[in-house]
N, C-alpha and C. Protein backbone atom coordinates (compact mmCIF):
# COMPACT_ATOMS: atom_id res chain seq x y z
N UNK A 1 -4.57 1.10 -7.63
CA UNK A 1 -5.81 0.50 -7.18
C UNK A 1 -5.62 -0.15 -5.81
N UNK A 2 -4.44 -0.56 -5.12
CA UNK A 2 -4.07 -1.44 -3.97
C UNK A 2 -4.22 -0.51 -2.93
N UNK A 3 -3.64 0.86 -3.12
CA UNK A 3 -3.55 1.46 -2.20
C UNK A 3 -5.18 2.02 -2.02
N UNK A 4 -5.88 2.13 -3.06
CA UNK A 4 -7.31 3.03 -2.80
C UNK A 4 -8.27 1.79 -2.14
N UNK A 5 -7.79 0.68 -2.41
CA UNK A 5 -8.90 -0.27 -1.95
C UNK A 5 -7.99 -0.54 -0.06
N UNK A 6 -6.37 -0.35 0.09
CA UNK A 6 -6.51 -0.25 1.61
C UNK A 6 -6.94 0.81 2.23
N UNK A 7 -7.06 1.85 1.50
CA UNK A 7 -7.65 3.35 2.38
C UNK A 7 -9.31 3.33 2.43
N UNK A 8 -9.73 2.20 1.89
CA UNK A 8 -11.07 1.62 1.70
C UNK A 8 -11.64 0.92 2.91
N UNK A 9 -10.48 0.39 3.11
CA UNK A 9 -10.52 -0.98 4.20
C UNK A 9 -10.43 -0.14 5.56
N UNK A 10 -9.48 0.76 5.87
CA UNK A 10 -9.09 1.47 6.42
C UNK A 10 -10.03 2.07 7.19
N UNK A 11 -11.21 3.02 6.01
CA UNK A 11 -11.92 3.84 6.44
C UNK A 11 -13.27 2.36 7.03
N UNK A 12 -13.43 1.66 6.64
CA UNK A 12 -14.56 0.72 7.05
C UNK A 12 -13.97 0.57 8.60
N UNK A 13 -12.89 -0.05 8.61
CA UNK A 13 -12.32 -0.68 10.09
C UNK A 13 -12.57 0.39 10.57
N UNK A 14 -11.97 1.80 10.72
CA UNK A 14 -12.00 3.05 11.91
C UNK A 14 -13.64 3.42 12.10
N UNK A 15 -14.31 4.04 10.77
CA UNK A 15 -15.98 4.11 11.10
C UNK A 15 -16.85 2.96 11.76
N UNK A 16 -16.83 1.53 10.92
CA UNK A 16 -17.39 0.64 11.39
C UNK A 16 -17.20 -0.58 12.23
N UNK A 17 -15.93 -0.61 12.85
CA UNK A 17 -15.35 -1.67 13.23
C UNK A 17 -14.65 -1.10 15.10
N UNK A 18 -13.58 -0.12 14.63
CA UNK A 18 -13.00 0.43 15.83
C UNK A 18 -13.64 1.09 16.85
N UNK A 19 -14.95 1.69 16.60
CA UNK A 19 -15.48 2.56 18.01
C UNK A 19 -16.42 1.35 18.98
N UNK A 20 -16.80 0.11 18.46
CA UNK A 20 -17.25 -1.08 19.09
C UNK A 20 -16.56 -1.64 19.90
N UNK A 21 -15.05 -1.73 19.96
CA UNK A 21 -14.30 -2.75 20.63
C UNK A 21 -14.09 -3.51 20.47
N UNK A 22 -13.76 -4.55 21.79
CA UNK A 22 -13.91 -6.15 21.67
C UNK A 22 -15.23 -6.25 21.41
N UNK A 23 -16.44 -5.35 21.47
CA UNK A 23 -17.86 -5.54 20.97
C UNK A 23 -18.10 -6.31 19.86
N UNK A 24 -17.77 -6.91 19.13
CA UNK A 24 -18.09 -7.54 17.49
C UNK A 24 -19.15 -8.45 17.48
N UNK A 25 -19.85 -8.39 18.29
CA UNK A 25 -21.43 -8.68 17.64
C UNK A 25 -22.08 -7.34 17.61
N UNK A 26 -21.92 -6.00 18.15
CA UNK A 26 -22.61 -4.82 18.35
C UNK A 26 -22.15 -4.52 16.36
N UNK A 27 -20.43 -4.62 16.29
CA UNK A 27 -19.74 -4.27 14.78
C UNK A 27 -20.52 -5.04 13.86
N UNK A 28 -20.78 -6.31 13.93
CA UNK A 28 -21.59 -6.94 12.86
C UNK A 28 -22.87 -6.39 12.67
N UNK A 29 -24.27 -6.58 13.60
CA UNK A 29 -24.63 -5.36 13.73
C UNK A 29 -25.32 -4.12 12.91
N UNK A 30 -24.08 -3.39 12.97
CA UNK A 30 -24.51 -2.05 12.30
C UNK A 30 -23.74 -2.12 10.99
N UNK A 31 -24.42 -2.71 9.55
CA UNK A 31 -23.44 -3.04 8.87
C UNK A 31 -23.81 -1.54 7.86
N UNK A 32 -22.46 -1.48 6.90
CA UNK A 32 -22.15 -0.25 6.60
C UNK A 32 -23.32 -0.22 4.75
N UNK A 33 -23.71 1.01 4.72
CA UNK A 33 -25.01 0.82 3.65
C UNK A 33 -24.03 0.36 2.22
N UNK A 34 -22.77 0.55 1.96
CA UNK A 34 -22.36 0.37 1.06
C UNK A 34 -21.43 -1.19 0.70
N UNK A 35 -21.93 -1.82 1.89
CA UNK A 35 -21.16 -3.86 2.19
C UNK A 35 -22.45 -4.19 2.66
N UNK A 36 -22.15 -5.68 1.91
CA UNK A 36 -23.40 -6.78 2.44
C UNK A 36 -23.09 -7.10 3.85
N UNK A 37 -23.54 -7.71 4.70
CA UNK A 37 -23.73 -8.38 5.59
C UNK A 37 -22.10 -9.65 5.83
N UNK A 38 -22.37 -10.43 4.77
CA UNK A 38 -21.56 -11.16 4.90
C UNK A 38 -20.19 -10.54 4.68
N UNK A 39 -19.62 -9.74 3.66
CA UNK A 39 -18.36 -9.33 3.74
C UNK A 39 -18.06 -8.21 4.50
N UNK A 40 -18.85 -7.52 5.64
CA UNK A 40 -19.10 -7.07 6.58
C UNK A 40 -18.11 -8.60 8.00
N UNK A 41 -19.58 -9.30 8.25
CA UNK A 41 -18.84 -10.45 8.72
C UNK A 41 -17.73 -11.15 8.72
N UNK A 42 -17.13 -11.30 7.13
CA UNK A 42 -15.57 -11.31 7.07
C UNK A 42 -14.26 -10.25 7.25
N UNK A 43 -14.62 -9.27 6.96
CA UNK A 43 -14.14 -8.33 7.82
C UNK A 43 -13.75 -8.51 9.74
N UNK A 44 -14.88 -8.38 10.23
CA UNK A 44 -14.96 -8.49 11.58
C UNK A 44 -14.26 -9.65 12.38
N UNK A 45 -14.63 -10.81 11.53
CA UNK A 45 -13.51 -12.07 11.59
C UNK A 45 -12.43 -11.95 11.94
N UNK A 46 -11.22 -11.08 10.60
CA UNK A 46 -10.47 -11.03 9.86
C UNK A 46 -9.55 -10.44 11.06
N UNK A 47 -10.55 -8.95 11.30
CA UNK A 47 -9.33 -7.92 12.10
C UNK A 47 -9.55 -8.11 13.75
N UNK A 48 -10.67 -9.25 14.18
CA UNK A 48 -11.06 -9.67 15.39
C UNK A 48 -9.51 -10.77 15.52
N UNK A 49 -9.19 -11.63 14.86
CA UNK A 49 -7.90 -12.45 14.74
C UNK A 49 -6.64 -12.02 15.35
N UNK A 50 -6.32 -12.80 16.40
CA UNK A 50 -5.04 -12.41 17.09
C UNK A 50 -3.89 -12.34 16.16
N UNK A 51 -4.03 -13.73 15.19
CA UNK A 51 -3.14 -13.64 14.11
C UNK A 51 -2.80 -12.32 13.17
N UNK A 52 -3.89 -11.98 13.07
CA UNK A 52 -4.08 -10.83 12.29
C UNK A 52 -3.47 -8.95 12.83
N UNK A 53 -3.75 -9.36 13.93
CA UNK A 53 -3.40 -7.99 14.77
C UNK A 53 -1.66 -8.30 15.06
N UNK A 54 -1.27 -9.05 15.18
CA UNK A 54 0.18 -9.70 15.40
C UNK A 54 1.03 -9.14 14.22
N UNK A 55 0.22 -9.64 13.00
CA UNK A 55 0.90 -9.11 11.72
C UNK A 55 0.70 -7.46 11.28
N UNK A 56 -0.03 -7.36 11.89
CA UNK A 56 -0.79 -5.84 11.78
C UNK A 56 0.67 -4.95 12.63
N UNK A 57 1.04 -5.44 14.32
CA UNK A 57 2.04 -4.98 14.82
C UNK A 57 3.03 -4.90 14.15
N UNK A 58 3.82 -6.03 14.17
CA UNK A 58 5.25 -6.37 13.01
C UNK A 58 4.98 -5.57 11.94
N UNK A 59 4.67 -5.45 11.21
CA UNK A 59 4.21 -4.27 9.71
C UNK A 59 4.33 -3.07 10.86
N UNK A 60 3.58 -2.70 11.20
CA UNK A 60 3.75 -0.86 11.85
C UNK A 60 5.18 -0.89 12.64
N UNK A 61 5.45 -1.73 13.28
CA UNK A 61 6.85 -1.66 13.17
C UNK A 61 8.25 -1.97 12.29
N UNK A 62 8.05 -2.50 11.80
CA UNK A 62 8.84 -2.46 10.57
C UNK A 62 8.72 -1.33 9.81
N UNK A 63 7.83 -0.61 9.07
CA UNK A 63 7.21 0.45 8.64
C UNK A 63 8.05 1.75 9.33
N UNK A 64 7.61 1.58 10.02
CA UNK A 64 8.44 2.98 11.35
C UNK A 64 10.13 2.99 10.97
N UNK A 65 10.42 1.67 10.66
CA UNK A 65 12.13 1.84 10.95
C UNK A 65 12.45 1.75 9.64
N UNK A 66 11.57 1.83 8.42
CA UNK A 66 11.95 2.21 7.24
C UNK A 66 12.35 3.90 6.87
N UNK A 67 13.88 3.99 6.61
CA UNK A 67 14.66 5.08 6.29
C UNK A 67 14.50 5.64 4.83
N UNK A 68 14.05 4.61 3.97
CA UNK A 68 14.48 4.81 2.33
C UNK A 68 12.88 5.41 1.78
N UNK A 69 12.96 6.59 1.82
CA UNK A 69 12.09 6.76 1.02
C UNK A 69 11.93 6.46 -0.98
N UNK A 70 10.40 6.04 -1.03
CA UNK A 70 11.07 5.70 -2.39
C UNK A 70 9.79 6.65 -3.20
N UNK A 71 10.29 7.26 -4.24
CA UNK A 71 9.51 8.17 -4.93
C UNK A 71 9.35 7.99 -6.42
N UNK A 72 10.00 6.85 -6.79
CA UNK A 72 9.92 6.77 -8.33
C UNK A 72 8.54 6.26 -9.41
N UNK A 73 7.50 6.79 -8.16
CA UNK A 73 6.01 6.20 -9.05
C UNK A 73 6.25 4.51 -8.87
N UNK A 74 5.86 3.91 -9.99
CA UNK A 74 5.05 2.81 -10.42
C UNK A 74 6.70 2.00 -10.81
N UNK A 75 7.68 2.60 -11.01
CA UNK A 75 8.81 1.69 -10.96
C UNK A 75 9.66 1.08 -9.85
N UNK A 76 9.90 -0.29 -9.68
CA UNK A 76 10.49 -0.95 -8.55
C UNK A 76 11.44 -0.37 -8.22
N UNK A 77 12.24 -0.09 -6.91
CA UNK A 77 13.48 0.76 -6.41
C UNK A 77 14.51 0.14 -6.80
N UNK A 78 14.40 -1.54 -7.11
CA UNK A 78 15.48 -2.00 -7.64
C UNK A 78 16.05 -1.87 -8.99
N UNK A 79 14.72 -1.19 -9.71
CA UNK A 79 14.83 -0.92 -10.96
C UNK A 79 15.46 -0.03 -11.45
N UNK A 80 15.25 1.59 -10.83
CA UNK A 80 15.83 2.53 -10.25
C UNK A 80 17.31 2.52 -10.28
N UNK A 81 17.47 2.00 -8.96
CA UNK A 81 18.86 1.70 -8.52
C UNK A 81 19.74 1.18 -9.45
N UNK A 82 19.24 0.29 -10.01
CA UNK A 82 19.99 -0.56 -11.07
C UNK A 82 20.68 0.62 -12.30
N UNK A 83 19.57 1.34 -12.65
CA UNK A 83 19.33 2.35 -13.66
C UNK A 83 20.35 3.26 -13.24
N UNK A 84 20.04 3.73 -12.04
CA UNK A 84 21.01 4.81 -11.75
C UNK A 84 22.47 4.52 -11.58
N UNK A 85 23.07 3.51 -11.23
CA UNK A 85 24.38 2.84 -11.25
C UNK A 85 24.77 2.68 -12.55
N UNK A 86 23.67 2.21 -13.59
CA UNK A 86 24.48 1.94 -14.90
C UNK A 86 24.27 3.61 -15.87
N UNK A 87 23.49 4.57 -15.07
CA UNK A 87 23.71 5.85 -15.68
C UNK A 87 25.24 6.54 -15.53
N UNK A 88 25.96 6.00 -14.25
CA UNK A 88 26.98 6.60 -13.71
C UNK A 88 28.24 6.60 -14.13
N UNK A 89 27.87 4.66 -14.82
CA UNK A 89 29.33 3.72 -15.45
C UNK A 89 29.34 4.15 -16.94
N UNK A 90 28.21 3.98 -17.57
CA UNK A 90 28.36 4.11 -19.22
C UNK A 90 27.17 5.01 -19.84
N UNK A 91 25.95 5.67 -18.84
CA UNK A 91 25.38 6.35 -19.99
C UNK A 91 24.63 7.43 -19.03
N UNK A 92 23.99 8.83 -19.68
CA UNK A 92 23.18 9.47 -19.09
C UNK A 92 22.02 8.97 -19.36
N UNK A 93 20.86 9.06 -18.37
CA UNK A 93 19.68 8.79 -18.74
C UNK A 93 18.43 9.78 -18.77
N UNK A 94 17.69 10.42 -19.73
CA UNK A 94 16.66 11.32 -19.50
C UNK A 94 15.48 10.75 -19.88
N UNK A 95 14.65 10.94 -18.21
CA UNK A 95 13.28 10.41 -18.58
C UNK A 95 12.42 11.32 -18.67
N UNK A 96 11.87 10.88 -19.64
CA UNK A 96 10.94 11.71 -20.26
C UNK A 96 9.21 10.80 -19.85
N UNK A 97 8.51 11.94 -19.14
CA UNK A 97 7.35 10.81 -18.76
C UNK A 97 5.72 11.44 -19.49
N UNK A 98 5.38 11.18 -19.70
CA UNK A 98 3.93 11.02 -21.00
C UNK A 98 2.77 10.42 -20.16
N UNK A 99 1.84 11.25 -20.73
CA UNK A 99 0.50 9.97 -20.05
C UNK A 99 0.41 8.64 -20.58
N UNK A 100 0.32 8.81 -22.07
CA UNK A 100 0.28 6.87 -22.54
C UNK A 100 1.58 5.93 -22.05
N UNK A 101 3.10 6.50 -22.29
CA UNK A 101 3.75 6.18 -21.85
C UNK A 101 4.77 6.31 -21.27
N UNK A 102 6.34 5.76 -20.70
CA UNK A 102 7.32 6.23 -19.90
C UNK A 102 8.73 5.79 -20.92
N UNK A 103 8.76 6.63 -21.59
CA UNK A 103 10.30 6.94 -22.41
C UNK A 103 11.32 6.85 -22.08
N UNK A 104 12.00 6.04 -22.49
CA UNK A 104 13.73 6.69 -21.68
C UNK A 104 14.40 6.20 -22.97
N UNK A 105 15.07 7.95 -23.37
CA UNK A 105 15.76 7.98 -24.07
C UNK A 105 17.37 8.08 -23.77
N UNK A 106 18.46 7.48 -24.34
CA UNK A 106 19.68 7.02 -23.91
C UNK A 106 20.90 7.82 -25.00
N UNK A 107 21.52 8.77 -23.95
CA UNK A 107 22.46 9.70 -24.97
C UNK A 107 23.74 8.43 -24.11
N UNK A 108 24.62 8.41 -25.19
CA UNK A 108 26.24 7.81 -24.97
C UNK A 108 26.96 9.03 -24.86
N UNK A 109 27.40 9.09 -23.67
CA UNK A 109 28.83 9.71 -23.03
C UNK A 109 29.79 10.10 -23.74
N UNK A 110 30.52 10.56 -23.98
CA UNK A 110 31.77 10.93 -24.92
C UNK A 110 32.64 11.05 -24.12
C-alpha cells in the first residue's frame, strides 16, 4: 500500500504540480478532480519547501549509490540474511510460499 500511495503522490506532483513551476498559485489553481482543494494546498506547501526538496536530493542520491538489490518480497533483508547464514551453519531451508501464508519448513543436515 506505501508504495501505491507514493506512485499516487508521484503522479499528482508530475501532472499537477511540476509543469507550473515556481508558479504555485497557477498549481493551487487547477486542482486535480479526484483531491479537495485543501489537500491539494498541502501538497503544494509540502513540495514548494526548500526543506523538503533538500531531503528529496539526499534520498535520490543516496538511492543512486545503493548496490544491494533486495528481492525477498515483504521480508526484511536482515531477516533474510540472518536466515541464510544460519541455513549454511546448521540447517537447509525450503520456502515454500502460499497465498494465505509463508511456510518454512526446516530439514536437519546429516
Amino acid at each position: 500500500m506505501g508504495s501505491s500511495y507514493s506512485n499516487y503522490r508521484d503522479h499528482l506532483k508530475t501532472k499537477w504540480f511540476k509543469p507550473y513551476g515556481e508558479a504555485t498559485e497557477e498549481a493551487r489553481a487547477n486542482v486535480p478532480p479526484e483531491l479537495g482543494k485543501d489537500d491539494l494546498n498541502f501538497l503544494v506547501d509540502l513540495w514548494s519547501k526548500q526543506d523538503y526538496m533538500d531531503m528529496c536530493l539526499i534520498n535520490k542520491e543516496n538511492q543512486s549509490k545503493n548496490d544491494v538489490i533486495h528481492t525477498f518480497g515483504s521480508k526484511r533483508f536482515q531477516q533474510c540474511s540472518a536466515e541464510e547464514v544460519y541455513a549454511n551453519d546448521i540447517i537447509i531451508l525450503d520456502h515454500c510460499q502460499t497465498i494465505a501464508s509463508f511456510t518454512l519448513h526446516i530439514l536437519v543436515k546429516k
